[in-house]
PDB file of N, CA and C in Angstrom:
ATOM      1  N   UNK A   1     -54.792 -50.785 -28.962  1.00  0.00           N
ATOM      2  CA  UNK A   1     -54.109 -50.195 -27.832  1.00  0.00           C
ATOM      3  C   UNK A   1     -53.118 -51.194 -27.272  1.00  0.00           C
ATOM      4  N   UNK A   2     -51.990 -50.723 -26.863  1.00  0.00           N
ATOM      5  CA  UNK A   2     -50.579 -51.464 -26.430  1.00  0.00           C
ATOM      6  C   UNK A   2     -51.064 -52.061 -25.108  1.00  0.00           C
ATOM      7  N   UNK A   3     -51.912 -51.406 -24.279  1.00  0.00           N
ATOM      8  CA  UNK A   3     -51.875 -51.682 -22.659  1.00  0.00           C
ATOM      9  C   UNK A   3     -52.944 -50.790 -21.944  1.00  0.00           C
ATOM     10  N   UNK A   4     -52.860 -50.879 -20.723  1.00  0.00           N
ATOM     11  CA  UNK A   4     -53.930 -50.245 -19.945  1.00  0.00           C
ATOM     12  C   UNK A   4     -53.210 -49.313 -19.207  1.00  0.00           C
ATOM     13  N   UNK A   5     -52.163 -48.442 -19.516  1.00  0.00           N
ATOM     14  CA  UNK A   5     -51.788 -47.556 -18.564  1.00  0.00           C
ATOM     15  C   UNK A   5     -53.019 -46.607 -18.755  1.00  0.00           C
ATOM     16  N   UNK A   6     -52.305 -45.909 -17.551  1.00  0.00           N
ATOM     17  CA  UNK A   6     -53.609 -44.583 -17.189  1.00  0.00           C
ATOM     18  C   UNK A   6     -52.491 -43.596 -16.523  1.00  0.00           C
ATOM     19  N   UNK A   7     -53.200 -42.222 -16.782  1.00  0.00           N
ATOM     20  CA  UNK A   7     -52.241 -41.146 -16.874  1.00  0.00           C
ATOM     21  C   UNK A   7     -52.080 -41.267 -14.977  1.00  0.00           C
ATOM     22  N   UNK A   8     -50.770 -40.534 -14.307  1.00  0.00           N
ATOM     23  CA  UNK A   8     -50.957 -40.388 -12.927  1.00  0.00           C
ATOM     24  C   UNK A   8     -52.298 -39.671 -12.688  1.00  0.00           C
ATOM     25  N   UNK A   9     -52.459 -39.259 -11.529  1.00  0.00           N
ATOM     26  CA  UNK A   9     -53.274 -38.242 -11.299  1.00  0.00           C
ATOM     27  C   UNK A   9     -52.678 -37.587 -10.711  1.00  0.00           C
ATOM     28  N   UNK A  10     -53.748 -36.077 -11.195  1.00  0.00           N
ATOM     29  CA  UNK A  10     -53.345 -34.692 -10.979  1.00  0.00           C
ATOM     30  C   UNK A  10     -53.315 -34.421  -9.500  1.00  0.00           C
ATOM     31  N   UNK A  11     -52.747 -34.228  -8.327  1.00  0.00           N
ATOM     32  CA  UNK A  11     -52.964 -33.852  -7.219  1.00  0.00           C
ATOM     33  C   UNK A  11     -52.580 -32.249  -7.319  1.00  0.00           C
ATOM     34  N   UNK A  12     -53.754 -31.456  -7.068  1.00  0.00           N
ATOM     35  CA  UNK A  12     -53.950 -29.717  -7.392  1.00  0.00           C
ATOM     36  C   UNK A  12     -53.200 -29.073  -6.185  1.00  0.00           C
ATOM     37  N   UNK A  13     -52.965 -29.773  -4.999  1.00  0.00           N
ATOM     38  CA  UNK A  13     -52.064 -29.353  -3.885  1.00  0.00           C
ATOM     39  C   UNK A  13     -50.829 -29.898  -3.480  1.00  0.00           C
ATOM     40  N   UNK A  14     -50.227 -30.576  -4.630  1.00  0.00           N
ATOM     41  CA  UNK A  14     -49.276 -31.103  -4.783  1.00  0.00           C
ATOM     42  C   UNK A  14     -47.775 -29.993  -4.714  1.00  0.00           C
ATOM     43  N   UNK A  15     -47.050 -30.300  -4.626  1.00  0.00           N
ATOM     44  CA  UNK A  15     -45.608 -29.320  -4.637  1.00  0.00           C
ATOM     45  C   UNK A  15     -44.924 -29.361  -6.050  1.00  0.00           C
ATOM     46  N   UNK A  16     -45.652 -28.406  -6.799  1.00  0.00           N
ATOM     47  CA  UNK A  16     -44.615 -28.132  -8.369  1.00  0.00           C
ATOM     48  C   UNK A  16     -43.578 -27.109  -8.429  1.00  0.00           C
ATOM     49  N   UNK A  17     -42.651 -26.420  -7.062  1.00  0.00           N
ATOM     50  CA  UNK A  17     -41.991 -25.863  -6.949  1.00  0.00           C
ATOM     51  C   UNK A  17     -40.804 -26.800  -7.995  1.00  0.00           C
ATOM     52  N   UNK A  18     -40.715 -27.210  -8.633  1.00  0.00           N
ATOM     53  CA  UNK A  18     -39.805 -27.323  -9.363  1.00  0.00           C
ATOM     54  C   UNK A  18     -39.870 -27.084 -10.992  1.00  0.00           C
ATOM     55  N   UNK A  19     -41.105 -27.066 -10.914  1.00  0.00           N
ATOM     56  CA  UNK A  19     -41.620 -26.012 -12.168  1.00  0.00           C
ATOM     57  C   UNK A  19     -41.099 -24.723 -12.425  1.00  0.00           C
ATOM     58  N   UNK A  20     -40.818 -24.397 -11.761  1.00  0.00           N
ATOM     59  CA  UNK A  20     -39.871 -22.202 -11.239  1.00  0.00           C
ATOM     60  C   UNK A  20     -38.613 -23.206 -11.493  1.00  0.00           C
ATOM     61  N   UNK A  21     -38.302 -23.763 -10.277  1.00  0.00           N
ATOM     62  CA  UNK A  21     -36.629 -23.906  -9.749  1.00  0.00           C
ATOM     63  C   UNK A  21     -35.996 -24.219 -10.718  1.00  0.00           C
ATOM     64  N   UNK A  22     -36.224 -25.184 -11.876  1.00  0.00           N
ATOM     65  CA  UNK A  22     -35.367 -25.939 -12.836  1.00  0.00           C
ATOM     66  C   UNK A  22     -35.331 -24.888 -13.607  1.00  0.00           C
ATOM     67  N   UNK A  23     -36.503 -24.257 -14.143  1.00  0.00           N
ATOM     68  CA  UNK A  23     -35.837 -23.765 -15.463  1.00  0.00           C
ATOM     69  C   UNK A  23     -35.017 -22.151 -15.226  1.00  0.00           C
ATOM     70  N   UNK A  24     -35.267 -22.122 -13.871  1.00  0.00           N
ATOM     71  CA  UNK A  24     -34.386 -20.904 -13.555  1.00  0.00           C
ATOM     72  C   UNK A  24     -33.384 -20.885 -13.111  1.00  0.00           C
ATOM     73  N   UNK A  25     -32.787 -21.901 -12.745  1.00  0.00           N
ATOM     74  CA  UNK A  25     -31.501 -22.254 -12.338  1.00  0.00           C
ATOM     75  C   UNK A  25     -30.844 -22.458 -14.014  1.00  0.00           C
ATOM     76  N   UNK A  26     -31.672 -22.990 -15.168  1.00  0.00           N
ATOM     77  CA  UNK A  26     -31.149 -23.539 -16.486  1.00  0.00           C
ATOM     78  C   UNK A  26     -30.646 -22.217 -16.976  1.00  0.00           C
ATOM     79  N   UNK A  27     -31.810 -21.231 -17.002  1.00  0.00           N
ATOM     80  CA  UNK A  27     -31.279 -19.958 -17.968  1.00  0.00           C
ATOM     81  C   UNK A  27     -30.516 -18.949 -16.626  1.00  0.00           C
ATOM     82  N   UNK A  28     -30.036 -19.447 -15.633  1.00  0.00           N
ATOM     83  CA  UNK A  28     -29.631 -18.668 -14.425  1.00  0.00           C
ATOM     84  C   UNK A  28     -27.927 -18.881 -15.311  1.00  0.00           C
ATOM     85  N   UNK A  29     -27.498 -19.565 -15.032  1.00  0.00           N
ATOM     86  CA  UNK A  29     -26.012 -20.744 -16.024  1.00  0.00           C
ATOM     87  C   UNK A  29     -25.785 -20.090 -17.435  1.00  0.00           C
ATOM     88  N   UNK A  30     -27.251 -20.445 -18.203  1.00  0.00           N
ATOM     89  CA  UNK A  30     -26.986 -20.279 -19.591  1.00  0.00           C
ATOM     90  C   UNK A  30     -26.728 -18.793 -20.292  1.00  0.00           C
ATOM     91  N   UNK A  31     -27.621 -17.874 -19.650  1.00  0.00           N
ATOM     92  CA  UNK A  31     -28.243 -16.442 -20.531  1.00  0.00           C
ATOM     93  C   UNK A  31     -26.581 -15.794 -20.166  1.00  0.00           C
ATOM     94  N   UNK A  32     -25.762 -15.756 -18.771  1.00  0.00           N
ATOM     95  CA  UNK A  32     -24.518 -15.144 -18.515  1.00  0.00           C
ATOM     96  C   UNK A  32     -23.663 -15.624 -19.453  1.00  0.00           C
ATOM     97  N   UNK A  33     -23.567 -17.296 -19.620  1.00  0.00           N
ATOM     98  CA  UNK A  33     -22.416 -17.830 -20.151  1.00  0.00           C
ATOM     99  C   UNK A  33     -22.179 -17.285 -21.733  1.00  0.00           C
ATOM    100  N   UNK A  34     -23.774 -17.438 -22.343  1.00  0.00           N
ATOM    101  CA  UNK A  34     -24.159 -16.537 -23.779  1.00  0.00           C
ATOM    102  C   UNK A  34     -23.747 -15.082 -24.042  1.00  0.00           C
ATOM    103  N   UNK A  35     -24.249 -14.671 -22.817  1.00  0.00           N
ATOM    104  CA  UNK A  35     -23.457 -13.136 -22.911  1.00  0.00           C
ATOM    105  C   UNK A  35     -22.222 -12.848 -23.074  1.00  0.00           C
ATOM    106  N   UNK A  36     -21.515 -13.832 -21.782  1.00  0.00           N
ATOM    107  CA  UNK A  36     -19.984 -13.550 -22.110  1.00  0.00           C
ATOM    108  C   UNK A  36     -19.245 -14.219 -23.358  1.00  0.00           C
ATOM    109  N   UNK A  37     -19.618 -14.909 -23.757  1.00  0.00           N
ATOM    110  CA  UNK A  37     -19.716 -15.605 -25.389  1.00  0.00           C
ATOM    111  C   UNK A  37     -19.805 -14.139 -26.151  1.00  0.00           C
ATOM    112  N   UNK A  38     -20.588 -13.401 -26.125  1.00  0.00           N
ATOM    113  CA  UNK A  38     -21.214 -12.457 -27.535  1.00  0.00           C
ATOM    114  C   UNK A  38     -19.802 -11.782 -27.448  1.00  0.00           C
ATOM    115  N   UNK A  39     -19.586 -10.982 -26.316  1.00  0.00           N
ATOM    116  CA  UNK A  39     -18.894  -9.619 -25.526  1.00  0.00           C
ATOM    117  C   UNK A  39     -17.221 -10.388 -25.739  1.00  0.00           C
ATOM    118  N   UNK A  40     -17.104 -11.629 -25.934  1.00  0.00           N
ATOM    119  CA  UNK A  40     -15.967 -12.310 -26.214  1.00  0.00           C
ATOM    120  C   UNK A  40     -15.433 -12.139 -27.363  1.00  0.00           C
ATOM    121  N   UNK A  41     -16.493 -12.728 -28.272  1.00  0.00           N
ATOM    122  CA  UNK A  41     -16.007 -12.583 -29.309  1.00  0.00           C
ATOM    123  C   UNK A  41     -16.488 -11.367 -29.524  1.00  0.00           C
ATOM    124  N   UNK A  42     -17.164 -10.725 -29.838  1.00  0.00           N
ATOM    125  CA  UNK A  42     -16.956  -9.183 -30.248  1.00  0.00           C
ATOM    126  C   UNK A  42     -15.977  -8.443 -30.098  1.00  0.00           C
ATOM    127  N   UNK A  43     -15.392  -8.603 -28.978  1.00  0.00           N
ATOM    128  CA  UNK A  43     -14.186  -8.020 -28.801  1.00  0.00           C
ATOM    129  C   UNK A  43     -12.968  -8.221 -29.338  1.00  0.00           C
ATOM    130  N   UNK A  44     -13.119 -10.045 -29.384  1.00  0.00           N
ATOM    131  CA  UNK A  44     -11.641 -10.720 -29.948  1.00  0.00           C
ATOM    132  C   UNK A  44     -11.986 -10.583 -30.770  1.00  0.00           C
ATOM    133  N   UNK A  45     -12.864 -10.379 -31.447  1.00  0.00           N
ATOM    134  CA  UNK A  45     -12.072 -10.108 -33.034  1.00  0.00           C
ATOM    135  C   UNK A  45     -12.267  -8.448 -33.427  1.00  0.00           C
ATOM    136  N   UNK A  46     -11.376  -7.802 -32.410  1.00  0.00           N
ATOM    137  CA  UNK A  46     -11.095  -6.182 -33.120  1.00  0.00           C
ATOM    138  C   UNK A  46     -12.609  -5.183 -32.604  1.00  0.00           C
ATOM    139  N   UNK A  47     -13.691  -5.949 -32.630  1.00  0.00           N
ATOM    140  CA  UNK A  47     -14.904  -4.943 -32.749  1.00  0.00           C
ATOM    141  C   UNK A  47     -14.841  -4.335 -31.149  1.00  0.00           C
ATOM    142  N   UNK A  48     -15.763  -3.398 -31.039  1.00  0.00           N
ATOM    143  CA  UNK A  48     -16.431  -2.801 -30.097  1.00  0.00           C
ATOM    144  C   UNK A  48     -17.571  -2.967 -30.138  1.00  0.00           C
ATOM    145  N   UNK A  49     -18.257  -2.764 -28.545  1.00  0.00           N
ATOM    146  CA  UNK A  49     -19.845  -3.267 -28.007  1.00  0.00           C
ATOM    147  C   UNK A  49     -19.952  -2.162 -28.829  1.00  0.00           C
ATOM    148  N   UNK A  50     -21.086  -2.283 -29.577  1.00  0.00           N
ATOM    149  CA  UNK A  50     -22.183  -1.264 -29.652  1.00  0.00           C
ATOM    150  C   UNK A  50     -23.451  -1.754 -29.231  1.00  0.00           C
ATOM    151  N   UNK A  51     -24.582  -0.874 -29.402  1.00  0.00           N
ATOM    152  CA  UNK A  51     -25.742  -0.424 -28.484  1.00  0.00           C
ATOM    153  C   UNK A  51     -26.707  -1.412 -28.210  1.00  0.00           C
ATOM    154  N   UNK A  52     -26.225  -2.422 -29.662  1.00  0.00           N
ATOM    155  CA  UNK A  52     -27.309  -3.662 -29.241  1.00  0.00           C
ATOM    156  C   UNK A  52     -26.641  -4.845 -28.191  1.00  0.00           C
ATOM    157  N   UNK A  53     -24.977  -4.365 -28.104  1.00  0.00           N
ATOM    158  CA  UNK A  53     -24.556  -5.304 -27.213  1.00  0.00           C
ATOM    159  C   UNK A  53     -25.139  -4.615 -25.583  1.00  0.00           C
ATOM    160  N   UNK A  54     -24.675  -3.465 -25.133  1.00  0.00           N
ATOM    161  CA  UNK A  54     -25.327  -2.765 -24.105  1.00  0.00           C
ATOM    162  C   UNK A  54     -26.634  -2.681 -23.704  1.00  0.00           C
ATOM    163  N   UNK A  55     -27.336  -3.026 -25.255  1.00  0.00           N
ATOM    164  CA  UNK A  55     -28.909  -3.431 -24.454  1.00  0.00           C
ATOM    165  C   UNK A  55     -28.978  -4.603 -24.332  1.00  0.00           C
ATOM    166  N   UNK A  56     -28.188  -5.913 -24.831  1.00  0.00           N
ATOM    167  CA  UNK A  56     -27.943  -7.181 -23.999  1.00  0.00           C
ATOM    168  C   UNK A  56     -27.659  -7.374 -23.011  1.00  0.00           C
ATOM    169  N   UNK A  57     -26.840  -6.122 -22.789  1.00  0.00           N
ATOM    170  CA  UNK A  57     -26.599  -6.372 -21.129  1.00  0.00           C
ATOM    171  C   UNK A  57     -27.125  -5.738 -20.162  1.00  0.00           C
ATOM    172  N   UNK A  58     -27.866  -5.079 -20.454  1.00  0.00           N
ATOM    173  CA  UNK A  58     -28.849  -3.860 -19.459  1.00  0.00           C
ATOM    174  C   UNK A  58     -30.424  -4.798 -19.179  1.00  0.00           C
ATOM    175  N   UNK A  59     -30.230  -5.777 -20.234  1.00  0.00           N
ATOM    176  CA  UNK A  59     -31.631  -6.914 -20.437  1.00  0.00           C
ATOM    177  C   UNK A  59     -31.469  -7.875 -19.811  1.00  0.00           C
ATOM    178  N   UNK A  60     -29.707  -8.538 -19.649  1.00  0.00           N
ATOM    179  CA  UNK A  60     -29.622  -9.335 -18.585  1.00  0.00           C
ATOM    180  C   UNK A  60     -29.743  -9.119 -17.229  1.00  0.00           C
ATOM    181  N   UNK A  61     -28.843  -8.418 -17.080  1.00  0.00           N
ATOM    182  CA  UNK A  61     -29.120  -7.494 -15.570  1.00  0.00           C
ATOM    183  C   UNK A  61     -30.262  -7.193 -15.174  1.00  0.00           C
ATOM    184  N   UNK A  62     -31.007  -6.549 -15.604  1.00  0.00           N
ATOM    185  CA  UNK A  62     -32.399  -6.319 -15.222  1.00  0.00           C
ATOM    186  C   UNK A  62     -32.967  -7.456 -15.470  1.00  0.00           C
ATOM    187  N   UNK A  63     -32.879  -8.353 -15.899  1.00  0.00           N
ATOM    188  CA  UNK A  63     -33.965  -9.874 -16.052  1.00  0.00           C
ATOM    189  C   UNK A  63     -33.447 -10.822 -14.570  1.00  0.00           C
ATOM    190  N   UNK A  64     -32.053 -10.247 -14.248  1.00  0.00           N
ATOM    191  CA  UNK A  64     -31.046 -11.363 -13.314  1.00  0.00           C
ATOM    192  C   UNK A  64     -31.982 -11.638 -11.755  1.00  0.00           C
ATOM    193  N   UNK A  65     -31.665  -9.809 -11.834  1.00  0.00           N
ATOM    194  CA  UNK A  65     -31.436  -9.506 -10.543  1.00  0.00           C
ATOM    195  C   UNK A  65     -33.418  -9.525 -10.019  1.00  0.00           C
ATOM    196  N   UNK A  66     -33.926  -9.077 -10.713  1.00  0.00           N
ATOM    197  CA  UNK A  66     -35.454  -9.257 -10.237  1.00  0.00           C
ATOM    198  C   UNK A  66     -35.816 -11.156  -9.744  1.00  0.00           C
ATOM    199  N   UNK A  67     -35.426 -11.845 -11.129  1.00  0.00           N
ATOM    200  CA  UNK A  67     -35.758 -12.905 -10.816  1.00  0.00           C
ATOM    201  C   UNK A  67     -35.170 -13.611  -9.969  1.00  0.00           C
ATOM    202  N   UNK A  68     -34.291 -13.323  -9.180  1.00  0.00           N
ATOM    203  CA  UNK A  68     -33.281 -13.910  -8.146  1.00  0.00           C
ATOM    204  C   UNK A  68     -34.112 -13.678  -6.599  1.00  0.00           C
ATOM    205  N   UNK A  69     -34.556 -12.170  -6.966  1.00  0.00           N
ATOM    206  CA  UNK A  69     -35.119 -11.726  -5.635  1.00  0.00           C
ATOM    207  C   UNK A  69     -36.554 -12.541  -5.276  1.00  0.00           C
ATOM    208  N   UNK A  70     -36.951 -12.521  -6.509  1.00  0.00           N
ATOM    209  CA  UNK A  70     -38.455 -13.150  -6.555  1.00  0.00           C
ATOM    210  C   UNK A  70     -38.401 -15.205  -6.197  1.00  0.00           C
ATOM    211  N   UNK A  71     -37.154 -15.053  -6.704  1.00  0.00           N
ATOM    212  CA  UNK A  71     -36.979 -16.763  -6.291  1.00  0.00           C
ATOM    213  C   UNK A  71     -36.642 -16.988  -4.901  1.00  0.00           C
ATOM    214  N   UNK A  72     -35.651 -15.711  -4.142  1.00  0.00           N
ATOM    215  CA  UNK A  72     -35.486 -15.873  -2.569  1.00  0.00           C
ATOM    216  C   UNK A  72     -36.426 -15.663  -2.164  1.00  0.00           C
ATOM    217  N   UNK A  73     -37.761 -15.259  -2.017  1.00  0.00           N
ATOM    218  CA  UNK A  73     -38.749 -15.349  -1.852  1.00  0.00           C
ATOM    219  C   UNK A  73     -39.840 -16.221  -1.683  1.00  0.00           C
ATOM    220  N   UNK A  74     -39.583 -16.785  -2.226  1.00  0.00           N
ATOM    221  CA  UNK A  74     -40.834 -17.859  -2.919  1.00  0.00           C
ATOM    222  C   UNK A  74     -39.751 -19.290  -2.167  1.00  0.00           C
ATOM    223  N   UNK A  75     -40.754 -19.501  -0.735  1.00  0.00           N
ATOM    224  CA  UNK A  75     -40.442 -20.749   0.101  1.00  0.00           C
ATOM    225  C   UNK A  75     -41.050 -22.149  -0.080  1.00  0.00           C
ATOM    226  N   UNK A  76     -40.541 -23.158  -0.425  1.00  0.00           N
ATOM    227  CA  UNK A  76     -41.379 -24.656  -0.309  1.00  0.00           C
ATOM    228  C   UNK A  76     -42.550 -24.456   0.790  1.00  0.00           C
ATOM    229  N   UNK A  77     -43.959 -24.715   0.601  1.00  0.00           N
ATOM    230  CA  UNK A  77     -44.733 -25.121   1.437  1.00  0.00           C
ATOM    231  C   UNK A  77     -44.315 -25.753   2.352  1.00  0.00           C
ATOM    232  N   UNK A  78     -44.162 -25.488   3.608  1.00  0.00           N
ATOM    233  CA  UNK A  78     -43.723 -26.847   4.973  1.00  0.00           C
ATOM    234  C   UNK A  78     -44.730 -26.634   5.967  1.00  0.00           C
ATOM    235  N   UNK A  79     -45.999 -26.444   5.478  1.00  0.00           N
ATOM    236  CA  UNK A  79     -47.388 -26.649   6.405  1.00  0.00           C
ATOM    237  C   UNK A  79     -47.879 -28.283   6.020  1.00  0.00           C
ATOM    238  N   UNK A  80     -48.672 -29.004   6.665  1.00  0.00           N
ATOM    239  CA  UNK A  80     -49.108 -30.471   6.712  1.00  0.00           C
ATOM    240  C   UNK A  80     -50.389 -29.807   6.100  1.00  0.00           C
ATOM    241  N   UNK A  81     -50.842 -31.201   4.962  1.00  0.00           N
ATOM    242  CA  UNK A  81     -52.182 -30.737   4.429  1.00  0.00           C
ATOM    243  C   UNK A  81     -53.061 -30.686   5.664  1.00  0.00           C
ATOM    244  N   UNK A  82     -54.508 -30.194   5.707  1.00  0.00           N
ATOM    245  CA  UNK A  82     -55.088 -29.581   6.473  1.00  0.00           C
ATOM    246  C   UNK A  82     -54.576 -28.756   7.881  1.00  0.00           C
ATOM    247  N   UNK A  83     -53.331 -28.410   7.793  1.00  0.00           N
ATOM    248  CA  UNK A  83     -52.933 -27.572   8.838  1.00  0.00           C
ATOM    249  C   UNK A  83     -53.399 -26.158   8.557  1.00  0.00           C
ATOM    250  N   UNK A  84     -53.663 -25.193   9.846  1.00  0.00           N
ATOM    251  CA  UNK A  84     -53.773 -23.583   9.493  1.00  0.00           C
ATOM    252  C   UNK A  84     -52.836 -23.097   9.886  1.00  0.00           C
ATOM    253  N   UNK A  85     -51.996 -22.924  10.193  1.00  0.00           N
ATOM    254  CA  UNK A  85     -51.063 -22.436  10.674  1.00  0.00           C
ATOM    255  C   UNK A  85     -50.401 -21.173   9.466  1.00  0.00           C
TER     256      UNK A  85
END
């Protein structure tokens, strides 16, 4: 063995709100920019959307707009441990 590290410890009431926030802000950026990528080139070069492009986009939209609402929602804890409030 190299050394004596030891893993952190787990604190179970700890704040992992950034567990949600990061990777939804990542595919918040990415999944639109991809879309308008597909619908880009599909177009520039001569084609038309067909049905699997329209269910790309009926899949984004409906994936967008739920998870947006569900993220305005969902507030950082700002109670003090053992508070009731």
């Amino acid at each position: 063995m190299a050394g004596s590290e030891t893993a952190p410890a787990f604190d179970p009431d700890g704040d992992r709100a950034h567990l949600v926030y990061i990777p939804a802000a990542v595919f918040f950026v990415i999944c639109p920019v991809l879309m308008g990528l597909r619908i880009w080139a599909r177009l520039g070069t001569g084609g038309k959307l067909g049905a699997d492009d329209w269910t790309a986009i009926v899949a984004l939209v409906s994936g967008t707009v739920p998870r947006n609402h569900a993220l305005s929602i969902l507030k950082p804890q700002s109670t003090v441990r053992g508070s009731s409030c």
